[in-house]
C-alpha atoms as a PDB file:
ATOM      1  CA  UNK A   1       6.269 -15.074  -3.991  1.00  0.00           C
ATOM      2  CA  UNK A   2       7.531 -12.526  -1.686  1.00  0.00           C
ATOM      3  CA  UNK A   3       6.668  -9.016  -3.407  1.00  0.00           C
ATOM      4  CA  UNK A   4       8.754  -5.867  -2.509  1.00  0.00           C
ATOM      5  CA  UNK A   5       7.388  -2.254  -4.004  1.00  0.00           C
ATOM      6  CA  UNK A   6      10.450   0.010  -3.951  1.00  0.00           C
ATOM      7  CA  UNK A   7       9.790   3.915  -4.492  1.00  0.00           C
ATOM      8  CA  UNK A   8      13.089   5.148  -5.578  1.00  0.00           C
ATOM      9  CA  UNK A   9      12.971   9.214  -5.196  1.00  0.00           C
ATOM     10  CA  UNK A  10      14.316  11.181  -8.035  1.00  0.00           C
ATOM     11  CA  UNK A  11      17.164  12.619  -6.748  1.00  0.00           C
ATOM     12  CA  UNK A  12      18.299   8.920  -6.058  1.00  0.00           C
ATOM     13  CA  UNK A  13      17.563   7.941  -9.623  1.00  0.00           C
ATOM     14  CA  UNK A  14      21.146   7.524 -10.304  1.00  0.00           C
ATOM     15  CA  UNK A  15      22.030   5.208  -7.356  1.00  0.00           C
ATOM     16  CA  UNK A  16      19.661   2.047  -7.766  1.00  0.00           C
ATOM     17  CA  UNK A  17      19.715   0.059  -5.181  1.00  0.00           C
ATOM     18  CA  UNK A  18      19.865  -4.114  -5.056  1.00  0.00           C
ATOM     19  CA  UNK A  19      16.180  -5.019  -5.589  1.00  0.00           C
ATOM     20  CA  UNK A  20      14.562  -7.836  -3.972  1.00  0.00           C
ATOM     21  CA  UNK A  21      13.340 -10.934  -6.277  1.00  0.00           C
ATOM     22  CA  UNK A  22       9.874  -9.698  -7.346  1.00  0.00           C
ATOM     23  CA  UNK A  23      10.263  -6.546  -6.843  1.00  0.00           C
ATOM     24  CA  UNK A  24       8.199  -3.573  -8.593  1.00  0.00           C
ATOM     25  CA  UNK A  25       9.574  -0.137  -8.700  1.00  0.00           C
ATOM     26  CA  UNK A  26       8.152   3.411  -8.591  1.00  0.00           C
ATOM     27  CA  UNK A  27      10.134   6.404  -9.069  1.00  0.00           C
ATOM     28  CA  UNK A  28       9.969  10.260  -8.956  1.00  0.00           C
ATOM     29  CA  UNK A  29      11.674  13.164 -11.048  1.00  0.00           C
ATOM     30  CA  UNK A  30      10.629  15.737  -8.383  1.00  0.00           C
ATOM     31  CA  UNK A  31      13.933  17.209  -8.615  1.00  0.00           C
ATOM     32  CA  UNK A  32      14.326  17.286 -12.178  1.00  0.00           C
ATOM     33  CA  UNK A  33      10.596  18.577 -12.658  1.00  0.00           C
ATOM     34  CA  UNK A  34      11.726  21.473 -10.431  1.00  0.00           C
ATOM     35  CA  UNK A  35      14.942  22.361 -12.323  1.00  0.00           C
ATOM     36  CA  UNK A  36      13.235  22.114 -15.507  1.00  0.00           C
ATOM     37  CA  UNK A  37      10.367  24.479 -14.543  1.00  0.00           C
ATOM     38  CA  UNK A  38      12.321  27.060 -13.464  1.00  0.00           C
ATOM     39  CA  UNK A  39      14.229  26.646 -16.649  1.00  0.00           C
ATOM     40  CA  UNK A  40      11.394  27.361 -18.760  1.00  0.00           C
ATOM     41  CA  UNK A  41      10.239  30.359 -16.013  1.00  0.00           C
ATOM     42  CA  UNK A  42       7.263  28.290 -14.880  1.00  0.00           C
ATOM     43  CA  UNK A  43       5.994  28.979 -11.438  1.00  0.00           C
ATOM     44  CA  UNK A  44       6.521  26.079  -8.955  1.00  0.00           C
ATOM     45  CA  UNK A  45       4.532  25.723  -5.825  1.00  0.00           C
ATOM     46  CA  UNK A  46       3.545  22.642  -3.429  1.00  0.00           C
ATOM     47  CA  UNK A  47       0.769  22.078  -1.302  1.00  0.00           C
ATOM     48  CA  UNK A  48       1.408  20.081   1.468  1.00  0.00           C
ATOM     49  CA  UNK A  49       4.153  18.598  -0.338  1.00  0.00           C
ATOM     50  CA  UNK A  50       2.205  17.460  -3.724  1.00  0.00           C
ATOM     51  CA  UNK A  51       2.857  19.929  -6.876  1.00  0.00           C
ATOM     52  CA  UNK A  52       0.149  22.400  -7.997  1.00  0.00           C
ATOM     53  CA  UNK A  53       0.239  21.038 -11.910  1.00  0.00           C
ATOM     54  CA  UNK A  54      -1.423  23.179 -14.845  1.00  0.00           C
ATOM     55  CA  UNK A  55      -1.037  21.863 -18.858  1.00  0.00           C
ATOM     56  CA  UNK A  56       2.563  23.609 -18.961  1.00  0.00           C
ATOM     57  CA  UNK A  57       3.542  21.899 -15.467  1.00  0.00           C
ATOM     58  CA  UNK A  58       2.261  18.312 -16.733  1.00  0.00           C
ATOM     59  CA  UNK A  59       4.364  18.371 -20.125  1.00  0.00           C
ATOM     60  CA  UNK A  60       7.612  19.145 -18.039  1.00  0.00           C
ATOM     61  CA  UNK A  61       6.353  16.385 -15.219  1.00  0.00           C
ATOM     62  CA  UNK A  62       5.544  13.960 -18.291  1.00  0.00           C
ATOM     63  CA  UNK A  63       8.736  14.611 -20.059  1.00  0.00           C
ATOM     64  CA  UNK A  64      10.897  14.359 -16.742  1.00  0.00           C
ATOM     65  CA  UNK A  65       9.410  11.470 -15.684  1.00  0.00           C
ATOM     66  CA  UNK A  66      10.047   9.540 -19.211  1.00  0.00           C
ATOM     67  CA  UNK A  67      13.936  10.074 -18.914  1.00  0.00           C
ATOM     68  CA  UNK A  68      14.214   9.059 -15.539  1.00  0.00           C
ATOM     69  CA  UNK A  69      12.113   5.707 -16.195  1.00  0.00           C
ATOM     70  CA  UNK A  70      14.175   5.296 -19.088  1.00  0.00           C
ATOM     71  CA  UNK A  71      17.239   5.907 -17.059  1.00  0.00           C
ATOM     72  CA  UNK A  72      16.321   3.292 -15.018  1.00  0.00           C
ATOM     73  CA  UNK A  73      15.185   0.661 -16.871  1.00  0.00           C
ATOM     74  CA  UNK A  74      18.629   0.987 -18.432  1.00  0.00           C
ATOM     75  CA  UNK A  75      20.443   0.148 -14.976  1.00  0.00           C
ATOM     76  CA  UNK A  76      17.472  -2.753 -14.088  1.00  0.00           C
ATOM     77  CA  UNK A  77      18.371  -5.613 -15.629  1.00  0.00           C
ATOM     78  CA  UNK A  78      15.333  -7.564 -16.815  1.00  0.00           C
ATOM     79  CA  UNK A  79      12.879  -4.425 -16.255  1.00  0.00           C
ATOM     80  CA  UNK A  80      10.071  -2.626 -17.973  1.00  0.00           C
ATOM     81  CA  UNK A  81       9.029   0.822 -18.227  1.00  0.00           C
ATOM     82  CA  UNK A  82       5.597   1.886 -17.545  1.00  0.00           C
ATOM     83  CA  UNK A  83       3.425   5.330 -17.638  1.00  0.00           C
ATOM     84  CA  UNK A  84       0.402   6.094 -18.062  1.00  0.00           C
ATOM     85  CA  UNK A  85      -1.266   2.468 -16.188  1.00  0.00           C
ATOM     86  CA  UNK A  86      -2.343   3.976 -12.402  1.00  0.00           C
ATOM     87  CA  UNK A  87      -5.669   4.315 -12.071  1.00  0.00           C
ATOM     88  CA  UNK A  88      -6.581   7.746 -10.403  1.00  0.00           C
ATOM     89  CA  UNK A  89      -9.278  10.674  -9.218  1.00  0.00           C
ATOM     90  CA  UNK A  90      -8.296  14.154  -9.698  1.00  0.00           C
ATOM     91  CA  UNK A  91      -7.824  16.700  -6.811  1.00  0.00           C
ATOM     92  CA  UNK A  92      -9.093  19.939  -8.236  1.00  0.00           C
ATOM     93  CA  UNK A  93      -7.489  22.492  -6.353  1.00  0.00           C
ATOM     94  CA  UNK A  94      -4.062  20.971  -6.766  1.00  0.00           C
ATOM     95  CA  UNK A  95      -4.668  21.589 -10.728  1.00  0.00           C
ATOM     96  CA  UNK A  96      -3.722  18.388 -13.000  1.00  0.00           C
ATOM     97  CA  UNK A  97      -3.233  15.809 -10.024  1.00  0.00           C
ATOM     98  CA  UNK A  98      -4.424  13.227  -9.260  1.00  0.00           C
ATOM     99  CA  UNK A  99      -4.908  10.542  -5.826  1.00  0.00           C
ATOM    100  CA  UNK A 100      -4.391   7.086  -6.907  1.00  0.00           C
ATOM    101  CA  UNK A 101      -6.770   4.335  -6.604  1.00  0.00           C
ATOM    102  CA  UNK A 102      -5.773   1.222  -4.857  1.00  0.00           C
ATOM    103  CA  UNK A 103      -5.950  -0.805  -8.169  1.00  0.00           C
ATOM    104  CA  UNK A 104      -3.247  -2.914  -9.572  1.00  0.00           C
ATOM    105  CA  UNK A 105      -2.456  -2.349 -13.038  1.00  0.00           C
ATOM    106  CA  UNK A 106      -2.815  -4.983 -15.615  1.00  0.00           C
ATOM    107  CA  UNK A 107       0.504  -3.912 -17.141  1.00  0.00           C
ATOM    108  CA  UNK A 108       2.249  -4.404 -14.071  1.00  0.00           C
ATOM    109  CA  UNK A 109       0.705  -8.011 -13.401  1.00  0.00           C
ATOM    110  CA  UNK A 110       1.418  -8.907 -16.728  1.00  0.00           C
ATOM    111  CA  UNK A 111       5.096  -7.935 -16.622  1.00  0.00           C
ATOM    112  CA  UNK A 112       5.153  -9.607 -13.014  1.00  0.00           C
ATOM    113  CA  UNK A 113       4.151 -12.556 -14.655  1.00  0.00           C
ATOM    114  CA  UNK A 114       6.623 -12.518 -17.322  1.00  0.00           C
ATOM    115  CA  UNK A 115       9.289 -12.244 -14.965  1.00  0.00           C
ATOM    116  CA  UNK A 116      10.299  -8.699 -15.993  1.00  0.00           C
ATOM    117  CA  UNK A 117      10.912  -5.675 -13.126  1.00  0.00           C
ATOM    118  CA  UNK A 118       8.229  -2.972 -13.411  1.00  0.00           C
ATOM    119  CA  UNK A 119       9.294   0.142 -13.948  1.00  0.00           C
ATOM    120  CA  UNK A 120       6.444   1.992 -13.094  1.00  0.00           C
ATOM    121  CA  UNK A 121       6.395   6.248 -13.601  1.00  0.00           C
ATOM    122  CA  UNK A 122       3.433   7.980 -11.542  1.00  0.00           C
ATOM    123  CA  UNK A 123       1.092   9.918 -14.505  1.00  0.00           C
ATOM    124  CA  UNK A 124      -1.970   7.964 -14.382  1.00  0.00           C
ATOM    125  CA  UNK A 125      -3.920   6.825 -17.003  1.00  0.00           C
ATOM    126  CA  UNK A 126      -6.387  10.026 -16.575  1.00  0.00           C
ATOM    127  CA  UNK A 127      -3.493  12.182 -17.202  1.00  0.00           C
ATOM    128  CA  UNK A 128      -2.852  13.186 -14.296  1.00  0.00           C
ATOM    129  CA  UNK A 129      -0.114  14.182 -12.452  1.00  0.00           C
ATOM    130  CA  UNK A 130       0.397  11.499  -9.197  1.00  0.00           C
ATOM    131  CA  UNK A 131       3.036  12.043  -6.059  1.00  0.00           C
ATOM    132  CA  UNK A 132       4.846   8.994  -6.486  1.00  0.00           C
ATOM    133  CA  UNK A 133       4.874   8.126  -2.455  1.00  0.00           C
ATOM    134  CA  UNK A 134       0.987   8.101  -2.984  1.00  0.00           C
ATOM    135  CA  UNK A 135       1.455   6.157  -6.179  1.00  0.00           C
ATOM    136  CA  UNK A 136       3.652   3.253  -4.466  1.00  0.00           C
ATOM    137  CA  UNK A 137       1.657   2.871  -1.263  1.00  0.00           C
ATOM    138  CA  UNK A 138      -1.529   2.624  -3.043  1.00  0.00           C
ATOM    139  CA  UNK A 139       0.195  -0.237  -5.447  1.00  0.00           C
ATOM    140  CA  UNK A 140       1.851  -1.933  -2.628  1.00  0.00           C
ATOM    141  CA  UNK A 141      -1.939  -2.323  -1.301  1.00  0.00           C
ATOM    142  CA  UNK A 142      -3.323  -3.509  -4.671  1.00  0.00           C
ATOM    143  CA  UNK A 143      -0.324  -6.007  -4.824  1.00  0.00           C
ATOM    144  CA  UNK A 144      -0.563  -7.262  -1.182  1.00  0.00           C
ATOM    145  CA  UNK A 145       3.333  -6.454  -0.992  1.00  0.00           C
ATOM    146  CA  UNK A 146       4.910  -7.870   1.898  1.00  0.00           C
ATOM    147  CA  UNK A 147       6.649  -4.285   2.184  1.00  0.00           C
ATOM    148  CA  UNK A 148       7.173  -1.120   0.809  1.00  0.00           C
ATOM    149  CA  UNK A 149      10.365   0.362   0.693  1.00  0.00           C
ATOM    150  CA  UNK A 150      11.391   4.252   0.223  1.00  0.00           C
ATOM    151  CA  UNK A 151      14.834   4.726  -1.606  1.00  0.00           C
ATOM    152  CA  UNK A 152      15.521   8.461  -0.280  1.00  0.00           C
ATOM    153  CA  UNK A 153      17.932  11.214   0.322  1.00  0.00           C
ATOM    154  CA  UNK A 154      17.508  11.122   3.785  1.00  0.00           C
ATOM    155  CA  UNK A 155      18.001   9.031   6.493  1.00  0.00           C
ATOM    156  CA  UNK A 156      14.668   8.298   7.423  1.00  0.00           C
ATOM    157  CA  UNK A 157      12.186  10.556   9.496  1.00  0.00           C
ATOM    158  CA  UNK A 158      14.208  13.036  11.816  1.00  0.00           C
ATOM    159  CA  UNK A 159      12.178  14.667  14.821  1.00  0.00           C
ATOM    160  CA  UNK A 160      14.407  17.534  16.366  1.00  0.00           C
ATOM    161  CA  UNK A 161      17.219  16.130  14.228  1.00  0.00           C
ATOM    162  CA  UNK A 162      16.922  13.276  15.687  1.00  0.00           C
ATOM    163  CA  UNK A 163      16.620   9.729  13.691  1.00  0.00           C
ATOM    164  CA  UNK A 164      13.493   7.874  14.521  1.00  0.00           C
ATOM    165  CA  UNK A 165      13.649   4.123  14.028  1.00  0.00           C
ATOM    166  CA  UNK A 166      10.260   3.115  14.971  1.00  0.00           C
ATOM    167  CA  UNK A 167       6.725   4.819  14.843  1.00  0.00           C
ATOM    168  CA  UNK A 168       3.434   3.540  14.600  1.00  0.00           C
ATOM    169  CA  UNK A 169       0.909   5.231  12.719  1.00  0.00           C
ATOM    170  CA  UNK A 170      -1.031   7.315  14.682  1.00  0.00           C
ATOM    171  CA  UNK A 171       1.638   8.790  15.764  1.00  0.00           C
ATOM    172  CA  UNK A 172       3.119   9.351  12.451  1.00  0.00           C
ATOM    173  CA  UNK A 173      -0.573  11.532  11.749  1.00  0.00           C
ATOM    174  CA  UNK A 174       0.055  13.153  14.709  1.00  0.00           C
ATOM    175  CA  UNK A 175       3.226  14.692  13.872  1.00  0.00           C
ATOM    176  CA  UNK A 176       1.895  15.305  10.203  1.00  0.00           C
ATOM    177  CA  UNK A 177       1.225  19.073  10.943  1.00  0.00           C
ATOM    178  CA  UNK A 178       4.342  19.951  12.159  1.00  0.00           C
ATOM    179  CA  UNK A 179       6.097  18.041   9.476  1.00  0.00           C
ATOM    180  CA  UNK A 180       7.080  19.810   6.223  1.00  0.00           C
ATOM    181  CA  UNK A 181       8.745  19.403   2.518  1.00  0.00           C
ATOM    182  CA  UNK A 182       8.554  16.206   1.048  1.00  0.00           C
ATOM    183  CA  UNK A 183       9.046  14.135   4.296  1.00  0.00           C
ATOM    184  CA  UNK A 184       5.269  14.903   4.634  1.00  0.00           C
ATOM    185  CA  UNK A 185       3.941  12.935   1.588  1.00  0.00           C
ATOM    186  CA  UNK A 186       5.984   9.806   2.051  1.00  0.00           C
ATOM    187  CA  UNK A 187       4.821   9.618   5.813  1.00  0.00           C
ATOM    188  CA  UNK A 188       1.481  10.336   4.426  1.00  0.00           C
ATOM    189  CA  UNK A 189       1.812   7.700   2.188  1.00  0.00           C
ATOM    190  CA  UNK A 190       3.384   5.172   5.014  1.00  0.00           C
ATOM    191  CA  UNK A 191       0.494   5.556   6.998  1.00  0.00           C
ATOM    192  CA  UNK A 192      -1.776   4.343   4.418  1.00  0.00           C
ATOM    193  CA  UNK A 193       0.060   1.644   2.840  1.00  0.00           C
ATOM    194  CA  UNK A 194       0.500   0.591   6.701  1.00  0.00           C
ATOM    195  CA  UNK A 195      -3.682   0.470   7.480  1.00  0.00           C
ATOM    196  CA  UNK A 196      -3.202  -0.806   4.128  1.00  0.00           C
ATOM    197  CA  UNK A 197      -1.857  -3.933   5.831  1.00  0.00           C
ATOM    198  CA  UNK A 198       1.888  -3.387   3.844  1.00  0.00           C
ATOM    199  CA  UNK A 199       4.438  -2.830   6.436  1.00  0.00           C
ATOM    200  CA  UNK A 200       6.861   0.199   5.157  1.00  0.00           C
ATOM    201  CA  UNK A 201      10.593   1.478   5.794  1.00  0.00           C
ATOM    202  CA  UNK A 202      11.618   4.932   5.285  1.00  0.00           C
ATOM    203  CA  UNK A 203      15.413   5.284   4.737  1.00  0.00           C
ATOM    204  CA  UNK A 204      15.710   3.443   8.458  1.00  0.00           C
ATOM    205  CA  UNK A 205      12.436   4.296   9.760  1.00  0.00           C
ATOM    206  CA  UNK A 206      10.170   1.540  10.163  1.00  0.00           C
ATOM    207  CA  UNK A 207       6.100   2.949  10.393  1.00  0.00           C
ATOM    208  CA  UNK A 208       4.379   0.161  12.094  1.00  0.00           C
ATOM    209  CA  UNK A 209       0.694  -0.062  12.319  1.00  0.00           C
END
């Protein structure tokens, strides 16, 4: 069966898209993280694009990202909600984060088989916080999805406000330093899926190997 991942951004949470058949979906809450920190007075900061998470960052990421899964799963028909099933290795200096591995998750093959939508939240197993363009690229990979498609705010990837509708991968990582905000993670995250041998759309930029 054709398999589609689809990483639906959080401040796109409310508008969910038509999903392919077989499709498995990863979301964010990057924008409700962010209001709710600041709510509570907690200090947010990125580093290249991925949040620096300590204990008091990870409950509001945790609790953030449980209301937009189950905000989802209420719009999916025939969908599942899942956190806490990606495998990942923790990046020190970015706090309580983690890179995920390139595993598949038994909960999400056993939900594919049962003909349900995953639902799938990025806090891996570890307890760790995950960027959830890292977290779909690395599952599209473990899946063997025939493509990987980011639901965004945006267009696609704009170079001197200009749309680009094609790039291929190294040239993607060269333009990765001048790049910033969260356009720099999902490109990241292209690239890899990409060499990954997953071919990926951003908004209406296609990265090609």
């Amino acid at each position: 069966m054709s398999r589609a991942v689809v990483k639906i951004g959080g401040a796109v949470a409310g508008l969910v898209p038509r999903l392919p058949e077989g499709a498995v979906v990863v979301h964010g809450a990057g924008p409700q993280i962010t209001a709710e920190m600041a709510r509570r007075g907690l200090v947010v900061r990125f580093v290249g694009g991925r949040r620096v998470t300590d204990a008091a960052a990870l409950e509001v990421v945790a609790e953030s990202l449980a209301r937009v899964n189950s905000a989802l799963c209420a719009a999916i028909p025939g969908s599942v909600g899942l956190m806490g099933v990606i495998e990942a290795r923790q990046i020190p200096e970015l706090g309580l984060v983690g890179e995920p591995l390139e595993v598949a998750p038994p909960e999400v093959l056993e939900a594919l088989a049962a003909g349900k939508v995953p639902v799938v939240a990025p806090l891996a197993r570890q307890g760790l916080n995950v960027n959830a363009d890292a977290a779909a690229a690395a599952l599209a990979v473990a899946l063997g999805a025939t493509r990987l498609l980011f639901v965004t705010d945006v267009p696609g990837l704009l170079v001197a406000d200009e749309l680009v509708g094609e790039i291929g991968a190294d040239e993607a990582e060269g333009l990765l330093p001048s790049l910033e905000g969260g356009i720099v993670p999902k490109l990241f995250a292209a690239i890899q899926a990409v060499r990954g041998g997953v071919p990926v759309h951003i908004g209406e930029t296609a990265v090609l190997p």
